[in-house]
PDB file of N, CA and C in Angstrom:
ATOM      1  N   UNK A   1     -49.681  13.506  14.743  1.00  0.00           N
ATOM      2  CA  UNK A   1     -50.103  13.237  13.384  1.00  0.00           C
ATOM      3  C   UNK A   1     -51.520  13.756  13.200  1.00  0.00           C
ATOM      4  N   UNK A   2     -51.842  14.247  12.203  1.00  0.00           N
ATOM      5  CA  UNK A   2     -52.853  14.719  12.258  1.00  0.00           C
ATOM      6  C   UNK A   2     -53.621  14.142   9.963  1.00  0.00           C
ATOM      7  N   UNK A   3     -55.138  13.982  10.293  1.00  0.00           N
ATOM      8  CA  UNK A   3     -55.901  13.991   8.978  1.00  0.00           C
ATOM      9  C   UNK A   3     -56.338  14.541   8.602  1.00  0.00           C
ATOM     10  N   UNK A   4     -56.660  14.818   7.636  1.00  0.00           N
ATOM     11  CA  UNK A   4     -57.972  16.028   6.965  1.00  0.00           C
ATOM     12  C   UNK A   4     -58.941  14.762   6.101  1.00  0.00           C
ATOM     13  N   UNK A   5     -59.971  14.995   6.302  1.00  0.00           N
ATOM     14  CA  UNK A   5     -61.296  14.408   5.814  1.00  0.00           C
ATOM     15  C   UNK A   5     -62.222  15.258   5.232  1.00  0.00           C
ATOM     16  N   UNK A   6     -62.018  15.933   4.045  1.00  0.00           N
ATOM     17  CA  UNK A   6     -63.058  17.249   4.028  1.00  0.00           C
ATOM     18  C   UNK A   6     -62.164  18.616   4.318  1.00  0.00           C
ATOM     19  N   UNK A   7     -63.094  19.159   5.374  1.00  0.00           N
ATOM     20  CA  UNK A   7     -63.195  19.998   6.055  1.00  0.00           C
ATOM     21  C   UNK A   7     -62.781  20.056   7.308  1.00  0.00           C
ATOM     22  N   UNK A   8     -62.718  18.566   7.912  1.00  0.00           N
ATOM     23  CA  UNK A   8     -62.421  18.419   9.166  1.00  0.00           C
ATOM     24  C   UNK A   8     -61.016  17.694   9.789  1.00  0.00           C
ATOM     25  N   UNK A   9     -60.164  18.137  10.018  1.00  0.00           N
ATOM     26  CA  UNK A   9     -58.553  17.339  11.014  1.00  0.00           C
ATOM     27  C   UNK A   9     -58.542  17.227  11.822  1.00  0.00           C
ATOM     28  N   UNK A  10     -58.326  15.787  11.902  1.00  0.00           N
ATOM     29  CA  UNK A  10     -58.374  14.795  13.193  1.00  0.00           C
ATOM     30  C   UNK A  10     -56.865  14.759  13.503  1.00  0.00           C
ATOM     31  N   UNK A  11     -57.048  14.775  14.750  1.00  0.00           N
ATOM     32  CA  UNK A  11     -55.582  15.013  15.712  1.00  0.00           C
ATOM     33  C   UNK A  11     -55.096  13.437  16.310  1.00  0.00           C
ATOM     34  N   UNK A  12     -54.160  12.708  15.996  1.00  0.00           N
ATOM     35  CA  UNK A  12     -53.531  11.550  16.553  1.00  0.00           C
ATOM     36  C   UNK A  12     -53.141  11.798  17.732  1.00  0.00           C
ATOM     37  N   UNK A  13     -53.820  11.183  18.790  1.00  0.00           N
ATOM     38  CA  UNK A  13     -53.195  10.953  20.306  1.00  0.00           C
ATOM     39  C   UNK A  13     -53.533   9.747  20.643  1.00  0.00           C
ATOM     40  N   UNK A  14     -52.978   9.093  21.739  1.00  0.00           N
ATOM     41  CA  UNK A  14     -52.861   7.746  22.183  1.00  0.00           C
ATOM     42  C   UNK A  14     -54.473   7.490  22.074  1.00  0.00           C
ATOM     43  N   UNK A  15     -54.110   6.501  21.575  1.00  0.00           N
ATOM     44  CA  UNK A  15     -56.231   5.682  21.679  1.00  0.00           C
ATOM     45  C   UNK A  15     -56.836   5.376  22.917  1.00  0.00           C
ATOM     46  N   UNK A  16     -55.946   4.820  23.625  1.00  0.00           N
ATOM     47  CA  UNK A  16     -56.664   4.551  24.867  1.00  0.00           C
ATOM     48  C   UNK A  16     -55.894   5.171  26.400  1.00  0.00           C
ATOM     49  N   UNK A  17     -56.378   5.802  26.665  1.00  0.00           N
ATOM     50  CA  UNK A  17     -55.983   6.588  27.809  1.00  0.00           C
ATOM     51  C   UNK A  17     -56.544   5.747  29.337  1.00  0.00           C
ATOM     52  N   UNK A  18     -55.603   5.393  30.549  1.00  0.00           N
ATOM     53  CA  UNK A  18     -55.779   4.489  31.432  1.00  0.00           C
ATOM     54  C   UNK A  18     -56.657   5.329  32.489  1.00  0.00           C
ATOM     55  N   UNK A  19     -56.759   6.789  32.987  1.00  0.00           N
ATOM     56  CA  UNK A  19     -56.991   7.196  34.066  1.00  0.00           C
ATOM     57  C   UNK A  19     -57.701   8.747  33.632  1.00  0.00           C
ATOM     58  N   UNK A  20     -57.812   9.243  34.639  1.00  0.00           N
ATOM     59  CA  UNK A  20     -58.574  10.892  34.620  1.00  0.00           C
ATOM     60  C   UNK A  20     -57.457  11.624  34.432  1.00  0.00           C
ATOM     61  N   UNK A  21     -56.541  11.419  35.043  1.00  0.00           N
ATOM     62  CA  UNK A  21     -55.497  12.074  35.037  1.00  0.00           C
ATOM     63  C   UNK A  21     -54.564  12.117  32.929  1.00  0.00           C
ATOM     64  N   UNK A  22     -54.442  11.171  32.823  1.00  0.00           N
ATOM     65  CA  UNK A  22     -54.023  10.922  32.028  1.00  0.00           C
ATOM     66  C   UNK A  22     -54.804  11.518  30.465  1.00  0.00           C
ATOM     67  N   UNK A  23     -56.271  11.451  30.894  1.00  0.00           N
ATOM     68  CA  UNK A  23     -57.119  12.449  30.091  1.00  0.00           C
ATOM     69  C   UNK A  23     -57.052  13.894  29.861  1.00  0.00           C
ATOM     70  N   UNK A  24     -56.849  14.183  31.314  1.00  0.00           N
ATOM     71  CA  UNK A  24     -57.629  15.585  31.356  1.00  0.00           C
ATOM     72  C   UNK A  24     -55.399  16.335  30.825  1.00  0.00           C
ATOM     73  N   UNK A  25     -54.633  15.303  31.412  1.00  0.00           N
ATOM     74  CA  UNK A  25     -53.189  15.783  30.952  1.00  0.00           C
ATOM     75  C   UNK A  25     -53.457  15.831  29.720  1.00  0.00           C
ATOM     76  N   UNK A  26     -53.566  15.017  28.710  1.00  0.00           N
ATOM     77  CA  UNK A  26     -53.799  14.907  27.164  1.00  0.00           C
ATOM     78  C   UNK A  26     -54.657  16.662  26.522  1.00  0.00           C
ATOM     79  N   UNK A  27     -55.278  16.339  27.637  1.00  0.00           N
ATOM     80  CA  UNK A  27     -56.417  17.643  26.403  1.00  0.00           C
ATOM     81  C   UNK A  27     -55.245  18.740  26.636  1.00  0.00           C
ATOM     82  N   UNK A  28     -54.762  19.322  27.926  1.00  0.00           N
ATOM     83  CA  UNK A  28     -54.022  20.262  28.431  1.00  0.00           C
ATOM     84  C   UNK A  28     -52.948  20.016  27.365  1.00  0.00           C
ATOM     85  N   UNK A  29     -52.179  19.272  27.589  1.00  0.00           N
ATOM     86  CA  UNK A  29     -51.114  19.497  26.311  1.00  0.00           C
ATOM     87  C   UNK A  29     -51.724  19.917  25.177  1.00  0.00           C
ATOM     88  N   UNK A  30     -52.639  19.442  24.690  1.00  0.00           N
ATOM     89  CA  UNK A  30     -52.930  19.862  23.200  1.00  0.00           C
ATOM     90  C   UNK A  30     -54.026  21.397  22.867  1.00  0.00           C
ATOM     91  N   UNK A  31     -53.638  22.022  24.200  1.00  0.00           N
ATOM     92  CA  UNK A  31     -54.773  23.525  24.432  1.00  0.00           C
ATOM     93  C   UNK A  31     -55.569  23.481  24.032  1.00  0.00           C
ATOM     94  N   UNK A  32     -56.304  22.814  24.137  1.00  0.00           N
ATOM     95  CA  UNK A  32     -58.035  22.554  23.595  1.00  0.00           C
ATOM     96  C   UNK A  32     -58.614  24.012  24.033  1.00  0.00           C
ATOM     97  N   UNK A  33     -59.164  24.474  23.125  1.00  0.00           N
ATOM     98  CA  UNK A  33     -60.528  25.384  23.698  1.00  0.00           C
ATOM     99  C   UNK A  33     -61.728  25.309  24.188  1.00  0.00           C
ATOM    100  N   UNK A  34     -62.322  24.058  22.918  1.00  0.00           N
ATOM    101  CA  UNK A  34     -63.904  23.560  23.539  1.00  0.00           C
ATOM    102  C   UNK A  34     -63.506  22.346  23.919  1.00  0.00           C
ATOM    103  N   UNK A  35     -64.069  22.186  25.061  1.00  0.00           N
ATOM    104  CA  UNK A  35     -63.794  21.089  25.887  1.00  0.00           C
ATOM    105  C   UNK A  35     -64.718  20.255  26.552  1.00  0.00           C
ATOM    106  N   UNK A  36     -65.345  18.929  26.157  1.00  0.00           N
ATOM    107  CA  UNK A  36     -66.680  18.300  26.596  1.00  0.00           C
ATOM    108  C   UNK A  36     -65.853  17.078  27.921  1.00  0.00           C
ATOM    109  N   UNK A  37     -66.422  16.859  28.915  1.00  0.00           N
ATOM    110  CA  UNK A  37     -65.930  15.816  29.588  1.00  0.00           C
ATOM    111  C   UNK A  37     -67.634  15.280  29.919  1.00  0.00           C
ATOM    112  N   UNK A  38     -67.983  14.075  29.635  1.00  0.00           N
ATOM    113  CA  UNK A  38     -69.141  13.098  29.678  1.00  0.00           C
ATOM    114  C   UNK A  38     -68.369  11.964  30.278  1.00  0.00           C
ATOM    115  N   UNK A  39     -69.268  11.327  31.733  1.00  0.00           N
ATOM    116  CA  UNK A  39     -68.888  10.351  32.872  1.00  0.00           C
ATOM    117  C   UNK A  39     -70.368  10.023  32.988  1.00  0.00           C
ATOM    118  N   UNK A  40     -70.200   9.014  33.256  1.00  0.00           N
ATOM    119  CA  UNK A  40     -71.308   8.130  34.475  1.00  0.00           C
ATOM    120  C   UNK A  40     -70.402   8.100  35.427  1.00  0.00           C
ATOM    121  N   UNK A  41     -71.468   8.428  36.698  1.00  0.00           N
ATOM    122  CA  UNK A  41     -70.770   7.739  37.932  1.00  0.00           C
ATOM    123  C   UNK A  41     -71.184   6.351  38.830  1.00  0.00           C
ATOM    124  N   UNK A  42     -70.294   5.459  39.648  1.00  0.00           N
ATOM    125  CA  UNK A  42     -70.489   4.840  39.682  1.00  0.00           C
ATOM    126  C   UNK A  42     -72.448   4.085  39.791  1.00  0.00           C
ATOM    127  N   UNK A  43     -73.296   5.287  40.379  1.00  0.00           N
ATOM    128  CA  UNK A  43     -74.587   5.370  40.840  1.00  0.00           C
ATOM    129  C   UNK A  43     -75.430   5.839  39.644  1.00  0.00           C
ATOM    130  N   UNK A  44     -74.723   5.370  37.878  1.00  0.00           N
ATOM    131  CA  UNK A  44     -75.350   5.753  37.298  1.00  0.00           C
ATOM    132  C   UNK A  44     -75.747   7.380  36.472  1.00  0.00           C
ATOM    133  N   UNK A  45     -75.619   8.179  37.385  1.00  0.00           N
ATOM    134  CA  UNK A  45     -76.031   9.337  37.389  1.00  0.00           C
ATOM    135  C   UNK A  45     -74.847   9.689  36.228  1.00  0.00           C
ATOM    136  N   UNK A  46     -75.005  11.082  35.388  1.00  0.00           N
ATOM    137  CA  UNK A  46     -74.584  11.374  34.346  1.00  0.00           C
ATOM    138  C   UNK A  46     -73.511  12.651  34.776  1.00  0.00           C
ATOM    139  N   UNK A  47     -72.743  12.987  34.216  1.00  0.00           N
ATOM    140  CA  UNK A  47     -71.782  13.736  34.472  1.00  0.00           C
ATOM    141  C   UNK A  47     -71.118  15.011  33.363  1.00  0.00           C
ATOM    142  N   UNK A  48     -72.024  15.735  33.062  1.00  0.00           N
ATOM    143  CA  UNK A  48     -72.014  16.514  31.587  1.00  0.00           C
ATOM    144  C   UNK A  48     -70.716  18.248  31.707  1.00  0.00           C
ATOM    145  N   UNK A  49     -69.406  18.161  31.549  1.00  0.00           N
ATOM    146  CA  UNK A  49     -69.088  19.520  32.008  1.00  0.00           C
ATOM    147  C   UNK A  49     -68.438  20.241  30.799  1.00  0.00           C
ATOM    148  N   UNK A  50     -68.424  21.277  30.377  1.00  0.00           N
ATOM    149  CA  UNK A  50     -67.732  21.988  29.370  1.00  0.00           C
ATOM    150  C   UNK A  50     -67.209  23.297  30.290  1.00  0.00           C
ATOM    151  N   UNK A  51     -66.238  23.907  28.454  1.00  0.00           N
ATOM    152  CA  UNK A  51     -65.691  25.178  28.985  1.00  0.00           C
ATOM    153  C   UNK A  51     -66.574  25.967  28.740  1.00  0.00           C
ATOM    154  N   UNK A  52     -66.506  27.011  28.638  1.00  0.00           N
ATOM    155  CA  UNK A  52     -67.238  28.592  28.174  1.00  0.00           C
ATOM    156  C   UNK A  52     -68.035  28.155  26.751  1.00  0.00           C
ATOM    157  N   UNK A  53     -68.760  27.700  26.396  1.00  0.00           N
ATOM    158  CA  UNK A  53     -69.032  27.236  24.829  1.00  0.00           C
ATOM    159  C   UNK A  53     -70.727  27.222  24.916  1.00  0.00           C
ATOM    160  N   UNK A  54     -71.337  27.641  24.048  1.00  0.00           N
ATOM    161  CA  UNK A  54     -72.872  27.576  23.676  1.00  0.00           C
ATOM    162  C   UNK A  54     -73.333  26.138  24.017  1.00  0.00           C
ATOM    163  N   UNK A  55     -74.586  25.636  24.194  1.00  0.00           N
ATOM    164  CA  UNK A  55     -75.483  24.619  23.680  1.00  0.00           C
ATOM    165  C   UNK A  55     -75.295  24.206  22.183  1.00  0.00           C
ATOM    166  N   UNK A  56     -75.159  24.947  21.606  1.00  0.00           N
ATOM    167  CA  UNK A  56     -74.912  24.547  20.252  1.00  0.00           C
ATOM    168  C   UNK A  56     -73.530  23.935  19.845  1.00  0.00           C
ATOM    169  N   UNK A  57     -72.440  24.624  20.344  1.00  0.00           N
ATOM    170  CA  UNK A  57     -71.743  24.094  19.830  1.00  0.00           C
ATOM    171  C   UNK A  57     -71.087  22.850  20.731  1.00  0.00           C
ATOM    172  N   UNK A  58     -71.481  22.768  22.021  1.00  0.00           N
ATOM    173  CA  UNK A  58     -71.368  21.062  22.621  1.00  0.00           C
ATOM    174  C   UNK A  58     -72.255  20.352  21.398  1.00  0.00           C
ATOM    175  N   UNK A  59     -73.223  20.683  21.228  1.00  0.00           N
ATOM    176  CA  UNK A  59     -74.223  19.846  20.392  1.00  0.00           C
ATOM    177  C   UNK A  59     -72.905  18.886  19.425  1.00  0.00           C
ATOM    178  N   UNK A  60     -72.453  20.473  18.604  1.00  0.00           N
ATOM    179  CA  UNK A  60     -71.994  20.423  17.339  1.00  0.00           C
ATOM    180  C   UNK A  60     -70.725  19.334  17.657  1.00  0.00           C
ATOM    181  N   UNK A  61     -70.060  19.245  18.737  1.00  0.00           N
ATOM    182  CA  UNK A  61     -69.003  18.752  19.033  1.00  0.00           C
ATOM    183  C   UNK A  61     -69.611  16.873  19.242  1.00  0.00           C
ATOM    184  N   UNK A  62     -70.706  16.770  19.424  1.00  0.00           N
ATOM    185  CA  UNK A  62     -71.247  15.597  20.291  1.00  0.00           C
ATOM    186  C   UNK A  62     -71.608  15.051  19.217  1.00  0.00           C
ATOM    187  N   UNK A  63     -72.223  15.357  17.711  1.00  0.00           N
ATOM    188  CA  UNK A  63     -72.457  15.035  16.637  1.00  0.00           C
ATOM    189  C   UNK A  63     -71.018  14.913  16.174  1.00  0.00           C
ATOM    190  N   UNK A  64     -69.817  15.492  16.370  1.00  0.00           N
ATOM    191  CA  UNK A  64     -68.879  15.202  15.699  1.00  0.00           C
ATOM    192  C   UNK A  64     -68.317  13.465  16.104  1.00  0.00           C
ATOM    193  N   UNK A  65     -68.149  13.863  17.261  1.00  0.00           N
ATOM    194  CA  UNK A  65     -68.309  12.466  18.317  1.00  0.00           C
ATOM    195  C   UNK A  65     -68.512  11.148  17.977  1.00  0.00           C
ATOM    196  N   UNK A  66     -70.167  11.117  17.746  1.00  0.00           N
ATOM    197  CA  UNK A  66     -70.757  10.264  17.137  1.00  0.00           C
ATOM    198  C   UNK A  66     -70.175   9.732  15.889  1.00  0.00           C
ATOM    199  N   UNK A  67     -70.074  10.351  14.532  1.00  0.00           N
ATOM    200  CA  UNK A  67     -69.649  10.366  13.841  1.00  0.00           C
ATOM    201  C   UNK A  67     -68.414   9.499  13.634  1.00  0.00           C
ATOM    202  N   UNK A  68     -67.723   9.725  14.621  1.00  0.00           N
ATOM    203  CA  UNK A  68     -66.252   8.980  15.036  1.00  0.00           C
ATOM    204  C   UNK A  68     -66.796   7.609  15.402  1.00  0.00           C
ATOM    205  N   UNK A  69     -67.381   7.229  16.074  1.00  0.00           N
ATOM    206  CA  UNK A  69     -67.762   5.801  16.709  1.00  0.00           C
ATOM    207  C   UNK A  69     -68.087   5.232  15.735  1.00  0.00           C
ATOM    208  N   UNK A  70     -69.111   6.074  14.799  1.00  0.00           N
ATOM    209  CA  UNK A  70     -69.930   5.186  13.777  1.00  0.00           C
ATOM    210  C   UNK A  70     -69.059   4.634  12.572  1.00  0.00           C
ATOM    211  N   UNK A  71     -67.404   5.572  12.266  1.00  0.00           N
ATOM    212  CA  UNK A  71     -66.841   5.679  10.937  1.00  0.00           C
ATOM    213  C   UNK A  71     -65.293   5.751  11.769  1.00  0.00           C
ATOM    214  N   UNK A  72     -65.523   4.320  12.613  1.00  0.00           N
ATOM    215  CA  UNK A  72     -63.781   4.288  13.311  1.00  0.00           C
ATOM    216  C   UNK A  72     -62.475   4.728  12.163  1.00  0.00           C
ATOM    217  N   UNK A  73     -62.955   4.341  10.672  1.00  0.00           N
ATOM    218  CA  UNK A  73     -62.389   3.934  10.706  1.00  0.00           C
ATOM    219  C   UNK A  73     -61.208   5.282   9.491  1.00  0.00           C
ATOM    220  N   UNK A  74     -62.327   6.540   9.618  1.00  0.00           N
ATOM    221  CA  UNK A  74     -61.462   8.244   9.495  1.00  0.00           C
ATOM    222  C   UNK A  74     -60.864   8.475  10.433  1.00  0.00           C
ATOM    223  N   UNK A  75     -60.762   7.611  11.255  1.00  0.00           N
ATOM    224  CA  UNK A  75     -60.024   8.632  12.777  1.00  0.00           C
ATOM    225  C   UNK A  75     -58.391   7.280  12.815  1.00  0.00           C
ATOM    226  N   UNK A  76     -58.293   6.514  12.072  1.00  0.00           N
ATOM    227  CA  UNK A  76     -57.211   5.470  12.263  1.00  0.00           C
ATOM    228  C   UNK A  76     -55.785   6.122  11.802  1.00  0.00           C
ATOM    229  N   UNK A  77     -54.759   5.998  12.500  1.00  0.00           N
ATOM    230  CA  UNK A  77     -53.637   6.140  12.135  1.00  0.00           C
ATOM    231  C   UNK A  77     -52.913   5.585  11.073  1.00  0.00           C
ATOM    232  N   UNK A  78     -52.236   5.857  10.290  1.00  0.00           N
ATOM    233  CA  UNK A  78     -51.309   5.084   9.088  1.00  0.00           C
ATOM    234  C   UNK A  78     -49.757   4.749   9.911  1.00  0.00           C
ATOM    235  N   UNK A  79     -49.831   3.456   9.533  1.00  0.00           N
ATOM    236  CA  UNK A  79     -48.582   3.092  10.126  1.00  0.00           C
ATOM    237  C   UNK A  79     -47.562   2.739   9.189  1.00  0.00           C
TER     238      UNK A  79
END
């Protein structure tokens, strides 16, 4: 299922995903191109990896991000 807000469509996939595996399967099915993975590990330390993509446009993706947390409530499914 997918939204349009604007300019921008949001893609429906399961909300809460249990494992790494189960993540990194999700993006793969859906051929993502730009691709951000952000972890802490257990020691704190930060864990920042992308695909082939500028500084800018992680930026641009990380502001999109945000956006989502702040305004749960464009990204909700219709049931």
């Amino acid at each position: 299922m997918t939204k349009s807000v604007g300019n921008v469509t949001f893609m429906g996939v399961p909300k809460t995903l249990h494992t790494v595996d189960e993540v990194l399967g999700a993006a793969a099915k859906l051929d993502l191109d730009n691709v951000l993975v952000l972890s802490e590990c257990a020691d704190g330390a930060l864990v920042f990896l992308t695909t082939d993509m500028t500084l800018a446009s992680a930026n641009w993706l990380l502001d999109r991000m945000k956006f989502l947390l702040l305004a749960p409530e464009l990204h909700q499914r219709k049931t």
